[in-house]
C-alpha atoms as a PDB file:
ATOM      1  CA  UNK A   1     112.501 186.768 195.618  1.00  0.00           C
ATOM      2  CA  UNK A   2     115.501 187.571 193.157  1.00  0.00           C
ATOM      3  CA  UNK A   3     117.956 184.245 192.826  1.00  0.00           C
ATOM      4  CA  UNK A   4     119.472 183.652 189.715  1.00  0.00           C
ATOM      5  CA  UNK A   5     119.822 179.995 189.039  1.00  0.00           C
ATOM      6  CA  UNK A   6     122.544 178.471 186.157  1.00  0.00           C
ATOM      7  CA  UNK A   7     122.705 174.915 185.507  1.00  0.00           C
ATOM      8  CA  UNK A   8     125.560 173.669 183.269  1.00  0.00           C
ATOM      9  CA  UNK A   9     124.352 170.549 180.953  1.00  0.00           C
ATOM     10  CA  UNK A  10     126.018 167.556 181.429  1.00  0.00           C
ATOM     11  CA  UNK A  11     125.490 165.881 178.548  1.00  0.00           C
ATOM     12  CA  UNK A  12     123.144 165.909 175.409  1.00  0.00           C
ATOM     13  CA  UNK A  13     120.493 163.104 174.923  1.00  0.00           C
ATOM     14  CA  UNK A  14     120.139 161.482 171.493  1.00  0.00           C
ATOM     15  CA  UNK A  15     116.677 159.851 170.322  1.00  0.00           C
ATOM     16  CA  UNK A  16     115.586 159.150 167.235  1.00  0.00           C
ATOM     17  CA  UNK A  17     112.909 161.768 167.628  1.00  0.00           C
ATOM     18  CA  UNK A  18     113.752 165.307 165.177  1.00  0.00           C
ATOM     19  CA  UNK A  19     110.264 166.555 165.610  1.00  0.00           C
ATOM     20  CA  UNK A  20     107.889 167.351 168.968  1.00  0.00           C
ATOM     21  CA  UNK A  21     104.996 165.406 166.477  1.00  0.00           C
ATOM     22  CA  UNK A  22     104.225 162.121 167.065  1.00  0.00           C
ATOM     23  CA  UNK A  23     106.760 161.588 169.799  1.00  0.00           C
ATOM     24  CA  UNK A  24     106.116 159.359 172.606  1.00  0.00           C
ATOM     25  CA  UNK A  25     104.982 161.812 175.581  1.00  0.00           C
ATOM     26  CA  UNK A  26     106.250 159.349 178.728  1.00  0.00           C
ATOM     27  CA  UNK A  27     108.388 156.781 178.875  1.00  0.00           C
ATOM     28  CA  UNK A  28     105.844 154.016 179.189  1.00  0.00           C
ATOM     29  CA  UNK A  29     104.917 155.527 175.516  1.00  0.00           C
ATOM     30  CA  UNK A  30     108.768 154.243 174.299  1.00  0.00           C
ATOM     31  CA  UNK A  31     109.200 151.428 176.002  1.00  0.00           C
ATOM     32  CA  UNK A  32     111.392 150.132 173.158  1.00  0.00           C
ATOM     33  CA  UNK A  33     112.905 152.999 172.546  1.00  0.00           C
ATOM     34  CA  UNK A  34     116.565 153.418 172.480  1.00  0.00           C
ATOM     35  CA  UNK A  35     118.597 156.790 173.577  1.00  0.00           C
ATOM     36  CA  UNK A  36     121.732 157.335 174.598  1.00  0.00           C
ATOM     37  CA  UNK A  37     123.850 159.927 176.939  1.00  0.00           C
ATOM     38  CA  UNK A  38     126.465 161.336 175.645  1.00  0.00           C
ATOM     39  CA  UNK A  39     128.205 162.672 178.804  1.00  0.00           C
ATOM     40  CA  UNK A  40     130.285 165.407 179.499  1.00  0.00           C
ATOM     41  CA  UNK A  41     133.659 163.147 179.299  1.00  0.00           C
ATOM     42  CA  UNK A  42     135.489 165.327 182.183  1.00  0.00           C
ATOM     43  CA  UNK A  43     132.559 163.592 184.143  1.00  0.00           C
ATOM     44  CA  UNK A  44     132.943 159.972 183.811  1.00  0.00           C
ATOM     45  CA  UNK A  45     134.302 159.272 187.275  1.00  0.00           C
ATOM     46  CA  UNK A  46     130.876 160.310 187.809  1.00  0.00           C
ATOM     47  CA  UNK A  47     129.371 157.304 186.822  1.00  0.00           C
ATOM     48  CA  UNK A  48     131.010 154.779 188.582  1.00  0.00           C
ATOM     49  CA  UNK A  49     128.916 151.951 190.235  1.00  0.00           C
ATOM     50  CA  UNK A  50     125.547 153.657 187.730  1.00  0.00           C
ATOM     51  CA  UNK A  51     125.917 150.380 186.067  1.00  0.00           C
ATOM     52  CA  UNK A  52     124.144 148.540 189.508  1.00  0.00           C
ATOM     53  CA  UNK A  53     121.100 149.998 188.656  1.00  0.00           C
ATOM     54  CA  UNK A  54     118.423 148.880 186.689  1.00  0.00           C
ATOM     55  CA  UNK A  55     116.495 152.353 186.051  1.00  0.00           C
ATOM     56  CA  UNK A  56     118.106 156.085 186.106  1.00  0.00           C
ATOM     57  CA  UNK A  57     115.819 159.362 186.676  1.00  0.00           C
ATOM     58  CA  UNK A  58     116.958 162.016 183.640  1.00  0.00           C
ATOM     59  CA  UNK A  59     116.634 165.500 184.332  1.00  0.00           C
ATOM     60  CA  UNK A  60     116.867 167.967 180.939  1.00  0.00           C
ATOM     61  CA  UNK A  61     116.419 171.320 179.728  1.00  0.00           C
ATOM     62  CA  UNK A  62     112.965 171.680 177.263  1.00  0.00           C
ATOM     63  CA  UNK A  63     114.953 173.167 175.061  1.00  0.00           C
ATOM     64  CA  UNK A  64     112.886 173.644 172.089  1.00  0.00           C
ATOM     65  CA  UNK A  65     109.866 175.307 174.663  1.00  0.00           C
ATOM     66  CA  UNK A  66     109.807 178.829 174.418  1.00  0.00           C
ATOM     67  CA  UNK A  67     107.541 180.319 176.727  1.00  0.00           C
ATOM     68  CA  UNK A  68     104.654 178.945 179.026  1.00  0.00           C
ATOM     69  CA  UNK A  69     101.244 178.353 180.132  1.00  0.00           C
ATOM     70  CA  UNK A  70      99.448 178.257 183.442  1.00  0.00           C
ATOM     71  CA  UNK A  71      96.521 176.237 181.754  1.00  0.00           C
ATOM     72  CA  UNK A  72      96.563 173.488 179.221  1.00  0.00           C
ATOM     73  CA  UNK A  73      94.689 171.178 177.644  1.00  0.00           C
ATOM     74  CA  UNK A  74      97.546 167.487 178.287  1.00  0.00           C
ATOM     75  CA  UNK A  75      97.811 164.716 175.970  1.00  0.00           C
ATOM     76  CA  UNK A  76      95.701 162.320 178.031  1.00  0.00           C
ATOM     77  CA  UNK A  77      92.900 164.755 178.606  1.00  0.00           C
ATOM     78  CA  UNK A  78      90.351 167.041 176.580  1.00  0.00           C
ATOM     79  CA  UNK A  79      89.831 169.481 179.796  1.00  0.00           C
ATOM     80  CA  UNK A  80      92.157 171.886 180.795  1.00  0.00           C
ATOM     81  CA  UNK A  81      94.255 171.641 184.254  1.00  0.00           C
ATOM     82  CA  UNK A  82      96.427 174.276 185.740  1.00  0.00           C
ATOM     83  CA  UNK A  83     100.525 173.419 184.621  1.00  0.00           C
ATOM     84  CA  UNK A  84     101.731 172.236 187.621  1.00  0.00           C
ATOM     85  CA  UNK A  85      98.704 169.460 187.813  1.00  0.00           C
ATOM     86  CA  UNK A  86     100.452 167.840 183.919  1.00  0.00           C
ATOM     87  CA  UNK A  87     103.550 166.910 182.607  1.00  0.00           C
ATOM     88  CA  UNK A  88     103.164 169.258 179.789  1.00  0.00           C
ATOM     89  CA  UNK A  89     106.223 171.052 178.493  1.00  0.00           C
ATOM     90  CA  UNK A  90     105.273 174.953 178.109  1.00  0.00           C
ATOM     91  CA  UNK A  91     106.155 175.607 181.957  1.00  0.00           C
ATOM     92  CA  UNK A  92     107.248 178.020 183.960  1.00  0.00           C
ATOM     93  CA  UNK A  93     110.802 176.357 184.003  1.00  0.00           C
ATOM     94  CA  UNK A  94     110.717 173.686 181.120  1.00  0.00           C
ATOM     95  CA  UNK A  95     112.431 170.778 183.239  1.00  0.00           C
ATOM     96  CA  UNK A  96     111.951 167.460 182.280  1.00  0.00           C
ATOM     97  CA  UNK A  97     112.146 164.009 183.510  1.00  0.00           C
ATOM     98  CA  UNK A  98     111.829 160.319 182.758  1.00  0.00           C
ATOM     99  CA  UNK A  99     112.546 157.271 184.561  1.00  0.00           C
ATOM    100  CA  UNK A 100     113.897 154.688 181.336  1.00  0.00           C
ATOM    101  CA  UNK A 101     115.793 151.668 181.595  1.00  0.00           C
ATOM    102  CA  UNK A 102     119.449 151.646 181.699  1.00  0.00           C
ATOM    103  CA  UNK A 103     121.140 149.206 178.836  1.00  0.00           C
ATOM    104  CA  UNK A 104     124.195 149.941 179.187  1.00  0.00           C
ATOM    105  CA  UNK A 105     127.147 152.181 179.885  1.00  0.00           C
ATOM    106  CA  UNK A 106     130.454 152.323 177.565  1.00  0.00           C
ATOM    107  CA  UNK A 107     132.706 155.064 178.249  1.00  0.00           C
ATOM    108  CA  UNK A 108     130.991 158.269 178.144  1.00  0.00           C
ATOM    109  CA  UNK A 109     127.948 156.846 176.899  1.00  0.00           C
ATOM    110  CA  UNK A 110     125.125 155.485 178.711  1.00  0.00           C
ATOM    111  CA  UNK A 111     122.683 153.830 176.676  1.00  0.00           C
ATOM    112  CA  UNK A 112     119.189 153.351 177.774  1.00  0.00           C
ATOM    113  CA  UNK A 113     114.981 152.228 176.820  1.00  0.00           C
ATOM    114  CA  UNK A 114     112.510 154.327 177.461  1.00  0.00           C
ATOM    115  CA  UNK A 115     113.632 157.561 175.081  1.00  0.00           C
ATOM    116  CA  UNK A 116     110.452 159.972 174.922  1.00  0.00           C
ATOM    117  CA  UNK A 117     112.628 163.345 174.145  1.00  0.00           C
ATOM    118  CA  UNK A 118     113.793 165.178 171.354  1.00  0.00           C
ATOM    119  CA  UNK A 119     117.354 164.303 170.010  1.00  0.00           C
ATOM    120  CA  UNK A 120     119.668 167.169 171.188  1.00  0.00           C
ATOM    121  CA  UNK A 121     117.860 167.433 174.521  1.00  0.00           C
ATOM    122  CA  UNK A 122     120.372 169.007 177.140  1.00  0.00           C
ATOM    123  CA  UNK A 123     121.223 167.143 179.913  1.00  0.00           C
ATOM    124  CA  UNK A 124     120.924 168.945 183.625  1.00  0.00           C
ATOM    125  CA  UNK A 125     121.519 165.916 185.975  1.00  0.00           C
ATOM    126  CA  UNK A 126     121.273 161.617 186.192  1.00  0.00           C
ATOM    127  CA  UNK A 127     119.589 160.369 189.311  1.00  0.00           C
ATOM    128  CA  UNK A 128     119.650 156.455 190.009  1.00  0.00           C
ATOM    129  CA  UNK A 129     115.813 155.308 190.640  1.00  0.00           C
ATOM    130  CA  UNK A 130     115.563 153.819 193.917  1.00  0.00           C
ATOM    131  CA  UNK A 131     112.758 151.386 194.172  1.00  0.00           C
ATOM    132  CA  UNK A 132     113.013 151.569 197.878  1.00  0.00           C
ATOM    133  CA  UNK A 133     112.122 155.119 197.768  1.00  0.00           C
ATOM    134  CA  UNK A 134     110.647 155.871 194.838  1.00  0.00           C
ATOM    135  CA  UNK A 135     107.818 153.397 194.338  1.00  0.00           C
ATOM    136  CA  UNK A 136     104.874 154.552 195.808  1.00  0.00           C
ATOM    137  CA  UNK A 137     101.930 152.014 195.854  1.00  0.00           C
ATOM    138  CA  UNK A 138      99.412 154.022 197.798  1.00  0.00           C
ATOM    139  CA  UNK A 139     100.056 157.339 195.109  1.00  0.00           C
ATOM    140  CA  UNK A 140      96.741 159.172 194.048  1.00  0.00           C
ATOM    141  CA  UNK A 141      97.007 160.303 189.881  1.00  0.00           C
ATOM    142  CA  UNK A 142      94.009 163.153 190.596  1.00  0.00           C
ATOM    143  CA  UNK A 143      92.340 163.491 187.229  1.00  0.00           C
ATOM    144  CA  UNK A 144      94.617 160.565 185.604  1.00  0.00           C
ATOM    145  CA  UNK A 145      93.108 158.325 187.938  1.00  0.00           C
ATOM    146  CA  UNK A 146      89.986 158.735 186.009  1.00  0.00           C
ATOM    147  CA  UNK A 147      91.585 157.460 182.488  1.00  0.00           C
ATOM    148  CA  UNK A 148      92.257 153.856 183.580  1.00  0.00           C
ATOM    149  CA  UNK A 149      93.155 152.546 180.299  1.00  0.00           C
ATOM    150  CA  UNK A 150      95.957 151.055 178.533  1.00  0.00           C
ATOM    151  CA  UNK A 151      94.910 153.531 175.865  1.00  0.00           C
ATOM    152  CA  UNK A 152      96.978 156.452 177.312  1.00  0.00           C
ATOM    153  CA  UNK A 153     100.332 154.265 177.012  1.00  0.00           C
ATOM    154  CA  UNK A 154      99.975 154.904 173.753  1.00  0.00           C
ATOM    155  CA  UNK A 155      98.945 158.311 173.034  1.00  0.00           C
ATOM    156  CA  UNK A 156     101.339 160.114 171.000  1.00  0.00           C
ATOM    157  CA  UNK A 157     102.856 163.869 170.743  1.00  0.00           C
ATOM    158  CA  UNK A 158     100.647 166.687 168.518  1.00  0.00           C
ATOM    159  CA  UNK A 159     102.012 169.957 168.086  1.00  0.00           C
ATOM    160  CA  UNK A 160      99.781 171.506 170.614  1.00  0.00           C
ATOM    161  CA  UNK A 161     103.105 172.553 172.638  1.00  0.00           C
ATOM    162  CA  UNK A 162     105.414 173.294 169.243  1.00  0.00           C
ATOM    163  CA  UNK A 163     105.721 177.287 169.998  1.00  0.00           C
ATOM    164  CA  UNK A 164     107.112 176.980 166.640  1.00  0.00           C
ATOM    165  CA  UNK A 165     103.765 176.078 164.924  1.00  0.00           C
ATOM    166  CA  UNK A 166     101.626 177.197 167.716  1.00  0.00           C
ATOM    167  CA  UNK A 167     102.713 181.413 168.674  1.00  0.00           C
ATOM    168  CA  UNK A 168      99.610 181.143 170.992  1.00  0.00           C
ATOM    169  CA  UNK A 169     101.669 179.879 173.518  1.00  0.00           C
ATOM    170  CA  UNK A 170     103.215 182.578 175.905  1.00  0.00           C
ATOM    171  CA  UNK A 171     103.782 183.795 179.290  1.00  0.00           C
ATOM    172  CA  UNK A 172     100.618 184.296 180.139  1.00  0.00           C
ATOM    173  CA  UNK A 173      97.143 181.949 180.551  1.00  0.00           C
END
């Protein structure tokens, strides 16, 4: 299966967050935390009527992931799970996402709560969240399930996914 795939960013994402360390890992994590979209300004028209919405979905490049891991050890656990059963950030393809809060939108700039990436993060796409769609109240969280706490809002980035500080992570297990 050869495809090559090239996405464009559309924008960069600005946080207040320099360092992978002690950085919110999900938006619940920053719910007062600011960002904002700096958008592509040849793609404004594009966000015409984004304003209606209460909550966008942000897709963005991991940029600062270099390499991945098919098991890990996730912030809200002390077992390891196969990738593709976290949210952790040395994937296969480091995507990520996050449903925050839209503020505002002023020119290019769309201004939003809920900021839990690094400043500089590229932007791939903006989806609008539809609660119609995307709520689901009968959804199963597997091994999540089992950490029913408010103490996992709160849990914070370590550098167990900096490749930077940790050169254990690669493309293999």
């Amino acid at each position: 299966m050869e495809t090559t795939i090239r996405y464009q960013p559309i924008g960069i994402i600005r946080t207040p967050f320099e360092n992978i360390g002690g950085m919110p890992i999900q938006p619940h994590g920053a719910a007062t935390t600011e960002g904002v979209i700096e958008l592509e300004p040849d793609l404004l028209p594009g966000l015409k009527d984004i304003e209606g919405f209460s909550h966008l979905i942000l897709i963005y490049h991991l940029h600062k992931v270099k390499g991945h891991k098919l098991y890990v050890v996730p912030f809200m656990d002390d077992k390891p799970h196969g990738i593709f059963a976290t949210r952790a950030p040395v994937r296969p393809n480091p995507i990520g996402m996050s449903i925050v809060k839209l503020k505002s939108v002023e020119g290019n700039l769309v201004r939003f709560v809920g900021a839990d990436m690094l400043d500089g993060t590229p932007l791939i796409d903006i989806k609008p969240f539809f609660n119609q769609f995307d709520n689901r109240p009968d959804a199963v969280s597997g091994w999540l399930d089992e950490k029913k706490n408010q103490e996992i809002l709160k849990i914070k980035s370590d550098n167990r996914f900096d490749t930077n500080k940790n050169p254990g992570i690669n493309r293999c297990k």
